[in-house]
N, C-alpha and C. Protein backbone atom coordinates (compact mmCIF):
# COMPACT_ATOMS: atom_id res chain seq x y z
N UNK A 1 0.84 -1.20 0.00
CA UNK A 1 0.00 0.00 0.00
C UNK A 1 0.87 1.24 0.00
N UNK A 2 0.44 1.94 -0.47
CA UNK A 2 0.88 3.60 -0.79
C UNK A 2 1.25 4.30 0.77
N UNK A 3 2.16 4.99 0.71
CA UNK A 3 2.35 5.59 2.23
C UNK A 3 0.76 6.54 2.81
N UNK A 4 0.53 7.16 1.43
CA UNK A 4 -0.81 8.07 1.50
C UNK A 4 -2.38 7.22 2.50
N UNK A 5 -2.08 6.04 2.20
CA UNK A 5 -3.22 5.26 2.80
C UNK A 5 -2.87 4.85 4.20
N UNK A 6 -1.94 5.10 4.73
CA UNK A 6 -1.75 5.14 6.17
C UNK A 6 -1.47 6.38 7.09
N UNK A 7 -2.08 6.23 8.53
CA UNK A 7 -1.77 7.62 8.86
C UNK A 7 -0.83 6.81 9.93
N UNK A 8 0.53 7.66 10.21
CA UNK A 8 1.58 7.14 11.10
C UNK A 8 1.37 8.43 13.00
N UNK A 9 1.23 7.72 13.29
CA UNK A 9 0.76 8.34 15.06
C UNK A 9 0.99 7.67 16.25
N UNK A 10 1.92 8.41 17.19
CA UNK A 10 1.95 7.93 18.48
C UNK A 10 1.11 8.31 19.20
N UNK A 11 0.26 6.89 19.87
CA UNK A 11 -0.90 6.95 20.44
C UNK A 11 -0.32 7.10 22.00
N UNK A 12 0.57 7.10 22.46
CA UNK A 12 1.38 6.98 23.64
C UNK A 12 1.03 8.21 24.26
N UNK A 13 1.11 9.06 24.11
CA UNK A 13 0.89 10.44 24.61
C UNK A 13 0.31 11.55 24.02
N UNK A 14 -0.89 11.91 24.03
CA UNK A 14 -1.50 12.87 23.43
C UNK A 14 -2.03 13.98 24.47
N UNK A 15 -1.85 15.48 24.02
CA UNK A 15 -2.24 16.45 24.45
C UNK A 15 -3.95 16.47 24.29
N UNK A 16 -4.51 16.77 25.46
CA UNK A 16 -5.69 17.39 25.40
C UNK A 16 -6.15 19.29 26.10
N UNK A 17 -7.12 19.84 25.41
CA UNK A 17 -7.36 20.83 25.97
C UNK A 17 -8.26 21.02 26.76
N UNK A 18 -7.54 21.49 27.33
CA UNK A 18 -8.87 21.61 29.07
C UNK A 18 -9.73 22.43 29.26
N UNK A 19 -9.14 24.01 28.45
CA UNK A 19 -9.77 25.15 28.48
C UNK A 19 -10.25 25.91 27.21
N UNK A 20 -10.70 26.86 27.42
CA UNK A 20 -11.03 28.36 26.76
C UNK A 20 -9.63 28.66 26.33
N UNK A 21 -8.70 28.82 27.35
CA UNK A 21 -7.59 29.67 26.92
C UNK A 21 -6.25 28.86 26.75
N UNK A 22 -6.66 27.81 26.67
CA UNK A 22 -5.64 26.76 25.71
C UNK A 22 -4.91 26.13 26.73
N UNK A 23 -5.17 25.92 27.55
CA UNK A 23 -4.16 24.97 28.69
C UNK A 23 -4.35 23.75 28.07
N UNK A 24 -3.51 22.55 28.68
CA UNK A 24 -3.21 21.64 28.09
C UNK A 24 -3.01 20.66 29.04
N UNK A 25 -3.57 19.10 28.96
CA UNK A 25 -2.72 18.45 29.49
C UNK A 25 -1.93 17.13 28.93
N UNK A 26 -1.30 16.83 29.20
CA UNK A 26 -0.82 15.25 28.45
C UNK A 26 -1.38 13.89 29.25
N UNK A 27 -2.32 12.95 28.15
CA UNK A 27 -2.42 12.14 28.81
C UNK A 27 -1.51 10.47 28.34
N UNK A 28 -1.05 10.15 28.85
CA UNK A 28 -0.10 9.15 28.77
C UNK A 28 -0.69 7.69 28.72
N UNK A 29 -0.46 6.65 28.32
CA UNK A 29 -1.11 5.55 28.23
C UNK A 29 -2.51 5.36 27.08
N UNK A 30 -2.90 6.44 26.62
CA UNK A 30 -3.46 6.61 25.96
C UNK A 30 -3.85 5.36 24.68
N UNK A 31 -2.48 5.09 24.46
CA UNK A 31 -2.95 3.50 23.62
C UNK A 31 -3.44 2.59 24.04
N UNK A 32 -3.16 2.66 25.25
CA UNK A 32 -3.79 1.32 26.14
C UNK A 32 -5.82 1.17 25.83
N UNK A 33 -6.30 2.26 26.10
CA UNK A 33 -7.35 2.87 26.31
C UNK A 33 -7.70 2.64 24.57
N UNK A 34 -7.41 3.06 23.80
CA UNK A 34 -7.76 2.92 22.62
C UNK A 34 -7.75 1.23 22.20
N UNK A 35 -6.48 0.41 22.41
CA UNK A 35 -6.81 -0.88 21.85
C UNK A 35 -7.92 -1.66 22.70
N UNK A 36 -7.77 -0.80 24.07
CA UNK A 36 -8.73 -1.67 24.45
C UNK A 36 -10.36 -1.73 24.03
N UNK A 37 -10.98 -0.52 23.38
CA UNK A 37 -11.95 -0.30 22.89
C UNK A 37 -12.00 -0.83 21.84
N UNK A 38 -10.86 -0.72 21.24
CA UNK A 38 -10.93 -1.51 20.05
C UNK A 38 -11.59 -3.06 20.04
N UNK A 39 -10.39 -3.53 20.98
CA UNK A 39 -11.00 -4.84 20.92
C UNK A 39 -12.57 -5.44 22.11
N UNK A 40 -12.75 -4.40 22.73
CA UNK A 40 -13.66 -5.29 23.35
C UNK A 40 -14.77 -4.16 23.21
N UNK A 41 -15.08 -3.15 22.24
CA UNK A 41 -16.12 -2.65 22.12
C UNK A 41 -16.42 -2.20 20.37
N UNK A 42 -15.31 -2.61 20.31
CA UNK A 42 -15.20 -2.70 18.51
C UNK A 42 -16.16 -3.45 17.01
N UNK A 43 -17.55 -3.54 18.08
CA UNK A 43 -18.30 -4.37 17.57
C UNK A 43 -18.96 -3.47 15.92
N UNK A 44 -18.27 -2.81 15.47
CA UNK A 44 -18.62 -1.97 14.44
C UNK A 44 -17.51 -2.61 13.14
N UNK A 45 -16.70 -3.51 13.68
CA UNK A 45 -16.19 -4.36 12.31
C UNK A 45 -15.69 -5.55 12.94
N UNK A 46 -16.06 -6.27 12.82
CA UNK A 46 -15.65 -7.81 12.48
C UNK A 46 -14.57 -8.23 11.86
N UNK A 47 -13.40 -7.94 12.47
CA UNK A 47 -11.96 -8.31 11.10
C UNK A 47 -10.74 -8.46 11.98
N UNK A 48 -9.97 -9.68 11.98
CA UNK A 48 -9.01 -10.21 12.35
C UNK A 48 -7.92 -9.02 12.46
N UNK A 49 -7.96 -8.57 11.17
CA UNK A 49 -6.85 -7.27 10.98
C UNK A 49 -7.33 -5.88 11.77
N UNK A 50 -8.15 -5.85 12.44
CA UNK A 50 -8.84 -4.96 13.14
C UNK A 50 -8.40 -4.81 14.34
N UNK A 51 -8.12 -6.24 14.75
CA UNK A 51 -8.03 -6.81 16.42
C UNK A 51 -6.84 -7.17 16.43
N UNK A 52 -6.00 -7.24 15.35
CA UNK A 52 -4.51 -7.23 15.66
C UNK A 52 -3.64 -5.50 15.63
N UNK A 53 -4.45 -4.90 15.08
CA UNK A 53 -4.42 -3.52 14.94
C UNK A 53 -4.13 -3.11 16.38
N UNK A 54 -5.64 -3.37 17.24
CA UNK A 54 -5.72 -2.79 18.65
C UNK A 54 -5.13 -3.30 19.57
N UNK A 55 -4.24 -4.77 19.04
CA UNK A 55 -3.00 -5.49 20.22
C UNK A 55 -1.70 -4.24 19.71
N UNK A 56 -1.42 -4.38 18.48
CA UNK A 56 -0.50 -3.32 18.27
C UNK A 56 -0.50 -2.31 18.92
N UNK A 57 -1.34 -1.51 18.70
CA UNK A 57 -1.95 -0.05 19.50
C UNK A 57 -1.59 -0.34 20.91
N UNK A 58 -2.09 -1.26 21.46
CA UNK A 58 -2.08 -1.46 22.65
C UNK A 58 -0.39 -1.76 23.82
N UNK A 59 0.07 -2.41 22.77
CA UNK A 59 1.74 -2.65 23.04
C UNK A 59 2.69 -1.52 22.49
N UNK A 60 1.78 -0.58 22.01
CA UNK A 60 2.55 0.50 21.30
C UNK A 60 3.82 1.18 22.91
N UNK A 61 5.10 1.38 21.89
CA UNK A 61 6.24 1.98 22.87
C UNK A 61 6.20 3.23 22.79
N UNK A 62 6.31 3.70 24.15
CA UNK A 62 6.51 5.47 23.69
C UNK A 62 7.49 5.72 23.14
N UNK A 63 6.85 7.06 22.03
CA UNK A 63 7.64 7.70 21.21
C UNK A 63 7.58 7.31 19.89
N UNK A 64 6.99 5.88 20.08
CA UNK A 64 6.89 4.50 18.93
C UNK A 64 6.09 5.41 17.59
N UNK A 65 6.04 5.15 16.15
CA UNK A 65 4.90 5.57 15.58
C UNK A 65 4.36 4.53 14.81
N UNK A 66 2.92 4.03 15.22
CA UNK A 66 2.25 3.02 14.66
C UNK A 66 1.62 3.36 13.16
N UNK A 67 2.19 2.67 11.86
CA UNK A 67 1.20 2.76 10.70
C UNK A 67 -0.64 2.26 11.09
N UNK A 68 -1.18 3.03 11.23
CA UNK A 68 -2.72 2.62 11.10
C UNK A 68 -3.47 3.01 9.62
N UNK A 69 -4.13 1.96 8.80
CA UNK A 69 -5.21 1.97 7.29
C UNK A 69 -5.80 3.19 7.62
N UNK A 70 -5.97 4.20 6.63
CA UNK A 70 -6.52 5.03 6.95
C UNK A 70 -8.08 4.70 6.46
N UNK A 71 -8.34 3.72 5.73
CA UNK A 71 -9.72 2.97 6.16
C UNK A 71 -9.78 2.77 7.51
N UNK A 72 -9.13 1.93 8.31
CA UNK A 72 -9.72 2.20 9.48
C UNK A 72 -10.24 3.27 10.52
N UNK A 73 -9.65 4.45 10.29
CA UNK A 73 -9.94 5.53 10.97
C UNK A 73 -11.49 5.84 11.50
N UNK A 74 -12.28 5.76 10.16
CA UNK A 74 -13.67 6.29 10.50
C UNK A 74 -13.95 4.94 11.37
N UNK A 75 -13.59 3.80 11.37
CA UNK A 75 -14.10 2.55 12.59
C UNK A 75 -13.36 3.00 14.05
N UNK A 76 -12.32 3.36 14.24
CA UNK A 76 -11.64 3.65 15.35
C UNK A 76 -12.66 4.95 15.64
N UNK A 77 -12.59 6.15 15.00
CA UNK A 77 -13.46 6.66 15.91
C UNK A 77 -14.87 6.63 16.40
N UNK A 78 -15.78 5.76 15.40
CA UNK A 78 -16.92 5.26 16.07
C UNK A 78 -16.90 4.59 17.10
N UNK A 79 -16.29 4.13 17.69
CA UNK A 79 -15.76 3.31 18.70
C UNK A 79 -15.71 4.43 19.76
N UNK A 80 -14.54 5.08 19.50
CA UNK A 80 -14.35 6.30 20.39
C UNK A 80 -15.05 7.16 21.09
N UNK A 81 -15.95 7.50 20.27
CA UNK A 81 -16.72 8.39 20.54
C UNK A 81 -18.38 7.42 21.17
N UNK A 82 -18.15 5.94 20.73
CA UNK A 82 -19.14 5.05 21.45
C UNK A 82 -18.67 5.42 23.01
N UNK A 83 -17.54 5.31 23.35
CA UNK A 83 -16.96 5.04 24.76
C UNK A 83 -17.82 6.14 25.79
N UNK A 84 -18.19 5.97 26.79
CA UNK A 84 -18.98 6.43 28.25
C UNK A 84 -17.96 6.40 28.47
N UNK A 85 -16.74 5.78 29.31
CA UNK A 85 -16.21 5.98 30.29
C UNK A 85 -15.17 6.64 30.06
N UNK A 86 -14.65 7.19 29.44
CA UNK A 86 -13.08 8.42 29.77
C UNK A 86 -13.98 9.66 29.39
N UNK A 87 -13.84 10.64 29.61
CA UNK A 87 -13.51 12.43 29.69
C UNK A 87 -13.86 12.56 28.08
N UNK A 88 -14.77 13.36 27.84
CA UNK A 88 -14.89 13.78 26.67
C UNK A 88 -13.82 14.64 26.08
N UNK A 89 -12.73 15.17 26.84
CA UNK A 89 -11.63 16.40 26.60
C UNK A 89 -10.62 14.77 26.08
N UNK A 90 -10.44 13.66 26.64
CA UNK A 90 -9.22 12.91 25.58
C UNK A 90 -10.12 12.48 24.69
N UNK A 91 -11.79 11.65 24.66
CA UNK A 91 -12.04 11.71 23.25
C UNK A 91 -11.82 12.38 22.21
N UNK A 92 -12.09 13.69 22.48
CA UNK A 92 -11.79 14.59 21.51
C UNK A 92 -10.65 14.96 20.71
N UNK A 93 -9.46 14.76 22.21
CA UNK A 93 -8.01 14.63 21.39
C UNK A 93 -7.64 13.39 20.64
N UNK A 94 -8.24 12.47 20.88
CA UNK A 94 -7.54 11.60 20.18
C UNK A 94 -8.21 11.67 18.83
N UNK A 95 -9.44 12.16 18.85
CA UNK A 95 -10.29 11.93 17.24
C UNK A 95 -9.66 13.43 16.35
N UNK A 96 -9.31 14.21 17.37
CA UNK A 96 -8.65 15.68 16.49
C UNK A 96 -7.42 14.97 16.04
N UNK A 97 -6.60 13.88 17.11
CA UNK A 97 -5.09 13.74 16.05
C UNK A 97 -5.21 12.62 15.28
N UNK A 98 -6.45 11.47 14.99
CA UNK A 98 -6.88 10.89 14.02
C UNK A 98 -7.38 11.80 12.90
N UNK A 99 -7.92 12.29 12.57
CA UNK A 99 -8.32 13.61 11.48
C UNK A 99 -7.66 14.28 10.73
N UNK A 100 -6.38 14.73 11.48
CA UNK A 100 -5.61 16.26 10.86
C UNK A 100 -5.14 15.04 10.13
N UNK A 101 -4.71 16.00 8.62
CA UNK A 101 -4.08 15.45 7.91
C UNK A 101 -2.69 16.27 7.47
């Protein structure tokens, strides 16, 4: 596949914004939290390559940068944004640094 069809991102640490006036915080572990949705709430695709995706994600090293299909994207964030339980301020960051291109 073409480099263009993958987006390359460390899920390890992502900034979120807290405020109005741009404060910031970093939340760390952040991949953890993502493969785990992946795989155990990921009921929006059915695919082997899906669920080896979110072990990747999940074992991701800091600093690491994981190739993710940029087909998968729009499934990762339905997922995401399925999730109740974390803070709507890291949903948001993580679906703003899935997006930018």
């Amino acid at each position: 596949m073409d480099k263009k069809d993958y987006l390359e991102v460390d899920l390890t640490s992502i900034e979120a914004k807290v405020d109005f006036e741009g404060h910031t915080v970093t939340v760390t572990d952040a991949n953890k939290m993502i493969g785990n949705l992946m795989k155990f709430e990921g009921n929006v695709i059915l695919d082997i390559e899906f669920e080896d995706l979110a072990k990747e994600i999940y074992y991701e090293k800091p600093g690491e940068k994981i190739k993710i299909k940029k087909a998968y994207l729009p499934y990762i964030i339905q997922v995401i944004k399925n999730d109740n339980s974390h803070k709507a301020l890291l949903r948001n960051a993580i679906i703003e640094l899935l997006t930018k291109e």
